[in-house]
Protein backbone atom coordinates (compact mmCIF):
# COMPACT_ATOMS: atom_id res chain seq x y z
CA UNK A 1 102.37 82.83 140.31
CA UNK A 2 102.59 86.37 139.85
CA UNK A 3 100.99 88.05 136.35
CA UNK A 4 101.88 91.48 134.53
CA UNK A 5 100.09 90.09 131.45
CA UNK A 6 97.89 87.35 130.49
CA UNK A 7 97.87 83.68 131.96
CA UNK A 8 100.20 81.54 130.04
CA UNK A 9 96.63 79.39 128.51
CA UNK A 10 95.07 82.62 127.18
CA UNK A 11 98.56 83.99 125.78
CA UNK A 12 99.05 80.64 123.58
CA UNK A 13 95.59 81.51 121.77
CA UNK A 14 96.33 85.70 121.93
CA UNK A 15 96.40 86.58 118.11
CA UNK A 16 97.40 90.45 118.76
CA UNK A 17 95.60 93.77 118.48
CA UNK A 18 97.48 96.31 116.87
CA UNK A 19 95.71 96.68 112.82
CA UNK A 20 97.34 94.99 109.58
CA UNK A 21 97.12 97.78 106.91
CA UNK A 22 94.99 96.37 103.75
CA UNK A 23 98.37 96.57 101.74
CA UNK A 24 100.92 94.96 103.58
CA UNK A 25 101.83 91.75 101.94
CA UNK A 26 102.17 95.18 98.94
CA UNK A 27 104.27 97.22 100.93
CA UNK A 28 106.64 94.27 101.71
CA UNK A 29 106.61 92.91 98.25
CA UNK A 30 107.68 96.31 96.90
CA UNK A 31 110.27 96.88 100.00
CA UNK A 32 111.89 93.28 98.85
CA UNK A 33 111.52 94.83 95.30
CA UNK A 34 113.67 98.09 96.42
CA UNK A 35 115.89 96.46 98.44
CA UNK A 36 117.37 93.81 94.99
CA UNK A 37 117.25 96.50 93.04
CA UNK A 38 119.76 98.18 95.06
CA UNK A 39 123.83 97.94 94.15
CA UNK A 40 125.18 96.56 97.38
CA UNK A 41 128.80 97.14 96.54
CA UNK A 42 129.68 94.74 99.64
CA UNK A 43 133.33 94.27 100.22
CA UNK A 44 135.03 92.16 102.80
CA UNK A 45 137.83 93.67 104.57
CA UNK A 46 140.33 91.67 107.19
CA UNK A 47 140.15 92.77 110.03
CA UNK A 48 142.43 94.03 112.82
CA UNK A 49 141.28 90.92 115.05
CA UNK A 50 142.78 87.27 113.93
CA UNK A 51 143.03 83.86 115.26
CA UNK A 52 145.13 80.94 113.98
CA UNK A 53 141.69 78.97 113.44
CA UNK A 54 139.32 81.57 112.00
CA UNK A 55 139.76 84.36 109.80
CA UNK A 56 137.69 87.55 110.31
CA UNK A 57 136.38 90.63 108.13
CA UNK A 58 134.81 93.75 108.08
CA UNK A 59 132.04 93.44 105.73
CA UNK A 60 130.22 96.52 104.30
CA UNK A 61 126.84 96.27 102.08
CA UNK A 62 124.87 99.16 100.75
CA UNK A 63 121.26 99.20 101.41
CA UNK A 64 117.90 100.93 100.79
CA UNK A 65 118.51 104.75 100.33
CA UNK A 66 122.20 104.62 100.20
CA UNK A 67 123.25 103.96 103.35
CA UNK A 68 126.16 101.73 104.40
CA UNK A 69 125.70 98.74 106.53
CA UNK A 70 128.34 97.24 108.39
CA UNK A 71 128.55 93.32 110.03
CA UNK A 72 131.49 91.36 111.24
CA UNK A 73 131.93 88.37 109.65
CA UNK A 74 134.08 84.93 110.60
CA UNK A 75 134.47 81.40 108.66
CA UNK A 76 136.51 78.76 110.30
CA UNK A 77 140.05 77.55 108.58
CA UNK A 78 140.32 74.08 107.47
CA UNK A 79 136.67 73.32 107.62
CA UNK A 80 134.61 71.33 105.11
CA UNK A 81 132.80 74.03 102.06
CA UNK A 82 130.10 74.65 102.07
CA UNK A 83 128.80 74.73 105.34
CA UNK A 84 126.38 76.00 107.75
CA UNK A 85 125.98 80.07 108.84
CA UNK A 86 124.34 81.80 111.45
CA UNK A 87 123.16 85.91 111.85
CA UNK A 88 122.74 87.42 114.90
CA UNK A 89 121.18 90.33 115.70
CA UNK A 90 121.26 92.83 118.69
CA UNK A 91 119.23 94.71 121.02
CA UNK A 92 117.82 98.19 121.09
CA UNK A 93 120.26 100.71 120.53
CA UNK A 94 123.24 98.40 120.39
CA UNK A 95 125.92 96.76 118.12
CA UNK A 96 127.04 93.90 117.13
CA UNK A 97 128.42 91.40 118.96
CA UNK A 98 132.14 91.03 119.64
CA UNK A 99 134.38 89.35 117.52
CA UNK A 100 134.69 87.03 120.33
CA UNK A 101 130.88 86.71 120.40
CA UNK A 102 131.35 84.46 116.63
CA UNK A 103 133.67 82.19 118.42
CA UNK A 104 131.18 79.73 119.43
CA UNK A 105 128.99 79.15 115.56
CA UNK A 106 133.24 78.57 114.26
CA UNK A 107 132.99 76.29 117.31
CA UNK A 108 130.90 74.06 115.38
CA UNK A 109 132.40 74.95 112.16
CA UNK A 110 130.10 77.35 110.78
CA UNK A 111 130.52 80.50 109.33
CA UNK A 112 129.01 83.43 111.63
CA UNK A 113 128.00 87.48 110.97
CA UNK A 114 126.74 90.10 113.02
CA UNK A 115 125.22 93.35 111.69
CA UNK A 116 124.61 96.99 113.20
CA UNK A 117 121.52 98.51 112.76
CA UNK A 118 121.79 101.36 110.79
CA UNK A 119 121.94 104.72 113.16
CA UNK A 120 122.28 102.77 116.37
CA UNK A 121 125.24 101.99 118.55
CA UNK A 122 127.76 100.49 115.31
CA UNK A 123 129.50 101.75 112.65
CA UNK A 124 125.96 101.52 110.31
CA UNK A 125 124.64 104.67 108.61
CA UNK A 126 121.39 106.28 109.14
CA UNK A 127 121.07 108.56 105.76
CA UNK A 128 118.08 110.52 108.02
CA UNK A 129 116.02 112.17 105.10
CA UNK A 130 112.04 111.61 106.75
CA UNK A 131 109.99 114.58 107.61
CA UNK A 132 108.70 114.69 111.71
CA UNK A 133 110.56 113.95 114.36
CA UNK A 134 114.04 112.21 114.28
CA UNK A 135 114.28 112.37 118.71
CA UNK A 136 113.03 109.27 120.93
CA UNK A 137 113.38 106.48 119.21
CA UNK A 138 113.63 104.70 115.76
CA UNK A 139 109.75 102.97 115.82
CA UNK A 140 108.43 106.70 115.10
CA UNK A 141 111.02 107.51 112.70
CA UNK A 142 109.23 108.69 109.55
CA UNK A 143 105.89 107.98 111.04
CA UNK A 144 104.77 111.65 110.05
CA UNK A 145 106.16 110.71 105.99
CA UNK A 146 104.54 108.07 104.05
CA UNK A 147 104.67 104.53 105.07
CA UNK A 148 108.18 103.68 102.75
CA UNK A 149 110.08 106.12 105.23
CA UNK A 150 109.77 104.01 108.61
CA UNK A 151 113.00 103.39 109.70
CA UNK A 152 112.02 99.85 110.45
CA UNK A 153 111.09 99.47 106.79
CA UNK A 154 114.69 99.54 105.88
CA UNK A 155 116.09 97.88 108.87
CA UNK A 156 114.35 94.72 108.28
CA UNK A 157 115.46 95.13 104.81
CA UNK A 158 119.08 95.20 105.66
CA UNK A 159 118.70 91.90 107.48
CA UNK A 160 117.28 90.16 104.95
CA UNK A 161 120.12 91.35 102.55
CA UNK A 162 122.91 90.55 105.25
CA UNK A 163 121.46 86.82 105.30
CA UNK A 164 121.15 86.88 101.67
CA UNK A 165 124.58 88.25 101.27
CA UNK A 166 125.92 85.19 103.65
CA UNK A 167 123.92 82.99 101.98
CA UNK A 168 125.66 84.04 98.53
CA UNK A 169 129.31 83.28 100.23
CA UNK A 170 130.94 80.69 98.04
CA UNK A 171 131.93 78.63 101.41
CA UNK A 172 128.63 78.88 103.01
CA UNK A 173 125.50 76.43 102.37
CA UNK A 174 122.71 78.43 101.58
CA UNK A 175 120.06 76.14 102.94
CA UNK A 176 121.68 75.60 106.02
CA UNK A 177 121.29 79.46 107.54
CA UNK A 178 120.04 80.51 111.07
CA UNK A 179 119.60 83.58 112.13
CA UNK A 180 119.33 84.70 116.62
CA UNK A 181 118.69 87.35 118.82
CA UNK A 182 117.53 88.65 121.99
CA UNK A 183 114.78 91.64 122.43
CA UNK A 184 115.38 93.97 119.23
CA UNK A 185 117.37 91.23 117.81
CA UNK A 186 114.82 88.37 118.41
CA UNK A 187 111.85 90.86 116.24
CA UNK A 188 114.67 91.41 113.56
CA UNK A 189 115.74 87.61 113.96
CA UNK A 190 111.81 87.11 112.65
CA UNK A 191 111.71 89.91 110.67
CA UNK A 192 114.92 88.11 108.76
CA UNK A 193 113.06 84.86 108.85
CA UNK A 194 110.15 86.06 107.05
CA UNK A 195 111.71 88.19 104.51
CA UNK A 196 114.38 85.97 103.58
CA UNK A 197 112.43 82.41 103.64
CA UNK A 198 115.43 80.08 103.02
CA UNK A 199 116.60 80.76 106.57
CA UNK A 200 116.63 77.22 108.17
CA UNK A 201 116.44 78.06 111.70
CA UNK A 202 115.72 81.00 113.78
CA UNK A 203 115.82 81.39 117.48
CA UNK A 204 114.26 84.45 119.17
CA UNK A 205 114.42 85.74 122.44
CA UNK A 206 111.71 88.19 124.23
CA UNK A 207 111.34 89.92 120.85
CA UNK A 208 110.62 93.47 120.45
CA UNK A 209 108.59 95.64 117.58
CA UNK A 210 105.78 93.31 118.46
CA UNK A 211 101.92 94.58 118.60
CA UNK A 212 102.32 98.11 119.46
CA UNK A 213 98.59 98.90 120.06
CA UNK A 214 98.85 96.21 122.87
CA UNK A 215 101.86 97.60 124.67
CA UNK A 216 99.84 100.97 125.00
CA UNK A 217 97.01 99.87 126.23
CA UNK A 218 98.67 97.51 128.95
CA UNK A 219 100.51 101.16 129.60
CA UNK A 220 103.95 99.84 129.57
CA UNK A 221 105.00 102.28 126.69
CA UNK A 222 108.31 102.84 128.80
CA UNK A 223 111.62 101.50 128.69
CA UNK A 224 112.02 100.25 124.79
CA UNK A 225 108.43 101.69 123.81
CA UNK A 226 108.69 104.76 125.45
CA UNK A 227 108.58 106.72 122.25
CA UNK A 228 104.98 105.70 121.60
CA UNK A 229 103.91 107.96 124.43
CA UNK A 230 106.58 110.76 123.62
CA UNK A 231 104.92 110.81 119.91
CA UNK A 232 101.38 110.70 121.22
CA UNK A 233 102.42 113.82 124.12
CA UNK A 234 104.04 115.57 121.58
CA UNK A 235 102.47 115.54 118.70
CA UNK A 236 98.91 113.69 118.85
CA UNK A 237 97.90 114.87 122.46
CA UNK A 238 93.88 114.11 122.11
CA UNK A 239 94.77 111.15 120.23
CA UNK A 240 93.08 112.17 116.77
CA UNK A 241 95.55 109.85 115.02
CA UNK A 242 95.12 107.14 117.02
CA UNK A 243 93.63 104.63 114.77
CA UNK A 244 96.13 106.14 111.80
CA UNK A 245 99.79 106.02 113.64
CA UNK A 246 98.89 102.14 114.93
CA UNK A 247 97.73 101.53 111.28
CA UNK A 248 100.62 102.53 110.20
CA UNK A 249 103.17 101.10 112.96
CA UNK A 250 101.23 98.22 111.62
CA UNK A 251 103.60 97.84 108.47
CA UNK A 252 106.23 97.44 110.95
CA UNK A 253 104.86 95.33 113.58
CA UNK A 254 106.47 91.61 113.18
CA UNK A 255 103.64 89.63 114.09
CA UNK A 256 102.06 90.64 110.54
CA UNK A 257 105.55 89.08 109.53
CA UNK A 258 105.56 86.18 110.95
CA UNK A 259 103.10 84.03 108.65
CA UNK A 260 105.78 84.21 105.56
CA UNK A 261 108.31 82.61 108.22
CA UNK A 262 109.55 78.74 106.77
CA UNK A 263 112.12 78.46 109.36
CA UNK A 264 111.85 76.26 111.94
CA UNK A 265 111.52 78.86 115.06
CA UNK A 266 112.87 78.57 118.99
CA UNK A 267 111.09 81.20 120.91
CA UNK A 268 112.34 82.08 124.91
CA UNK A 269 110.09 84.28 126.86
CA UNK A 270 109.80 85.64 130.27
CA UNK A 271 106.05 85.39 131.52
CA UNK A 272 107.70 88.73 134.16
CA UNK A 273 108.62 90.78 131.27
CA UNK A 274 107.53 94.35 131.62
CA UNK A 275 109.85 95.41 128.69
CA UNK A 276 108.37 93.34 126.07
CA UNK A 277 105.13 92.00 127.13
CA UNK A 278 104.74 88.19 127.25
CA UNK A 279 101.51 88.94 124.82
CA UNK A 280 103.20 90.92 122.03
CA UNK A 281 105.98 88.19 121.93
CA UNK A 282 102.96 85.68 121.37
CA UNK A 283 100.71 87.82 118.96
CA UNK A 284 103.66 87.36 116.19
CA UNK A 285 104.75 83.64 118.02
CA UNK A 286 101.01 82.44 117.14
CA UNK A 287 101.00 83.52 113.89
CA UNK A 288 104.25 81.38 113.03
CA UNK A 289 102.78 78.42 110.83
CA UNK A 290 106.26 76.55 110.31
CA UNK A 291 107.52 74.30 112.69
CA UNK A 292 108.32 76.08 116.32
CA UNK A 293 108.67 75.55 120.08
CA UNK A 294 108.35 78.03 122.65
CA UNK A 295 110.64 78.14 126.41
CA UNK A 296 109.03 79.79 129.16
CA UNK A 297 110.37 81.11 131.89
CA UNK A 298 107.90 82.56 134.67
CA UNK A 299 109.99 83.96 136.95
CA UNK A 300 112.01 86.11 134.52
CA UNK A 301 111.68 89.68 133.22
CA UNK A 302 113.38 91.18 130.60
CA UNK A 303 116.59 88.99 131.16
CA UNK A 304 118.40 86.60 129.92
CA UNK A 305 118.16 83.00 131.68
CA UNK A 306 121.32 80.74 132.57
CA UNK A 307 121.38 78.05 130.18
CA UNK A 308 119.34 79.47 127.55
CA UNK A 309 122.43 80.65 125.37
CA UNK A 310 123.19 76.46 125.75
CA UNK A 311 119.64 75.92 124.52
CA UNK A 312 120.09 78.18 121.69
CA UNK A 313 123.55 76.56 120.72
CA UNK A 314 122.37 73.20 120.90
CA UNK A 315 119.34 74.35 118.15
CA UNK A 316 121.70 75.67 115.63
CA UNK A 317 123.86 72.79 115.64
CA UNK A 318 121.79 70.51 114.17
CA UNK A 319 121.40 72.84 111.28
């Protein structure tokens, strides 16, 4: 079989290379700290969208620095309180999914949200405010301000507090809350996991924001990572820095995440993937001490596989 990365034996013992700052478990603990002491002023608006089984809202939260987050949210009519949830997540630059995208967690008579990233492709603010560059990408943003203003750092934070905030609903079982996603959405779907540790069940997807250091040196800072090279071109061309920018992407990189997860995990990967590297999907995956199974897929890049959305339904069901 072809390889773009590591044989599949060597990438279930890979442990990662980009650094783990000596503060981290710190910086999290006082991001966590920021984020509840934050007013979240969440409302839930109906929306324009209805169905004779479901009813659907706009919900709003406010999150680190002010700015206001936006999800859709859905709970099933007629269904037994409290029950089950699940959080989904999107890819890089993107938006939520569809209000049709909710329809199949009511399916099984769950409750179901979807957030926008702040500053990406939704509704979600992006308040800005970091010295350096705000072009290329949101993994550099704030990377020239201290470590607090990575964009990441408050990204994560608003999915934790959308799965807390879902957790809180008065229909919804808080023990009994997954969270998914695919690329972006599968790192945030960890990053959610490990921040907010009640989450039951979390099933990721070729996640992204996984062992930077890694995806430069395999050279396949393109695509998603492209803005690694852009910062280094622009603004580090000698690489002085080096060892201090992946130091500090390091506060930011989910595989130093991944050992708070509790959730019982569902990784999918494709071994082809030139997007996400197989390795930096299995740097954070290997660090994951809860219970967890891994799909692979060998012929598959940076797609998404017939049948694995089945897969994925079938492992939130039983939550």
């Amino acid at each position: 079989m072809p390889l773009i990365d590591m044989p599949l034996e060597q990438l279930k013992e890979y442990r990662g290379r980009n650094p783990r700052p000596n503060d981290f478990d710190d910086f999290w603990d006082r991001a966590l700290a920021e984020m509840r002491a934050v007013e979240a002023r969440f409302e839930v608006i109906p929306a324009s969208f209805q169905t004779g089984f479901a009813d659907f809202y706009e919900l709003y939260f406010t999150g680190i620095g002010g700015a206001r987050v936006r999800a859709k949210y859905a709970r099933p009519k007629n269904v037994k309180e409290p029950h089950p949830a699940v959080v989904t997540f999107h890819g890089y630059s993107g938006r939520g999914d569809d209000w049709t995208g909710l329809i199949q967690w009511l399916s099984l008579g769950f409750s179901a949200a979807s957030m926008d990233c702040r500053g990406q492709g939704g509704i979600s603010e992006d308040v800005g405010g970091v010295k350096g560059t705000t072009f290329k990408g949101h993994i550099i943003r704030g990377l020239d301000d201290i470590a607090e203003k990575l964009l990441y750092r408050s990204i994560y934070c608003d999915c934790c507090q959308i799965v807390n905030i879902i957790m809180n609903m008065s229909e919804v079982d808080g023990d009994r809350v997954g969270v998914a996603g695919w690329s972006q959405g599968g790192g945030l779907t960890l990053a959610a996991a490990a921040l907010e540790p009640r989450v039951k069940k979390a099933a990721t997807f070729e996640p992204f924001l996984s062992d930077y250091l890694r995806v430069w040196e395999m050279d396949l800072d393109e695509g998603a990572y492209e803005e690694l090279k852009y910062y280094f071109k622009s603004f580090d061309p000698l690489h002085e820095r080096h060892e201090q920018v992946f130091n500090r992407l390091g506060y930011i990189d989910i595989q130093h995440l991944a050992k708070r997860i509790r959730a019982e995990v569902l990784m999918g990967t494709g071994l082809m993937d030139r997007i996400c590297p197989p390795s930096t999907q299995f740097a954070a995956y290997n660090k994951i001490q809860s219970k967890k199974s891994v799909l692979i897929y060998p012929d598959f890049g940076h797609e998404w596989p017939p049948g694995h959305g089945d897969r994925v339904f079938n492992f939130m069901s039983t939550l």
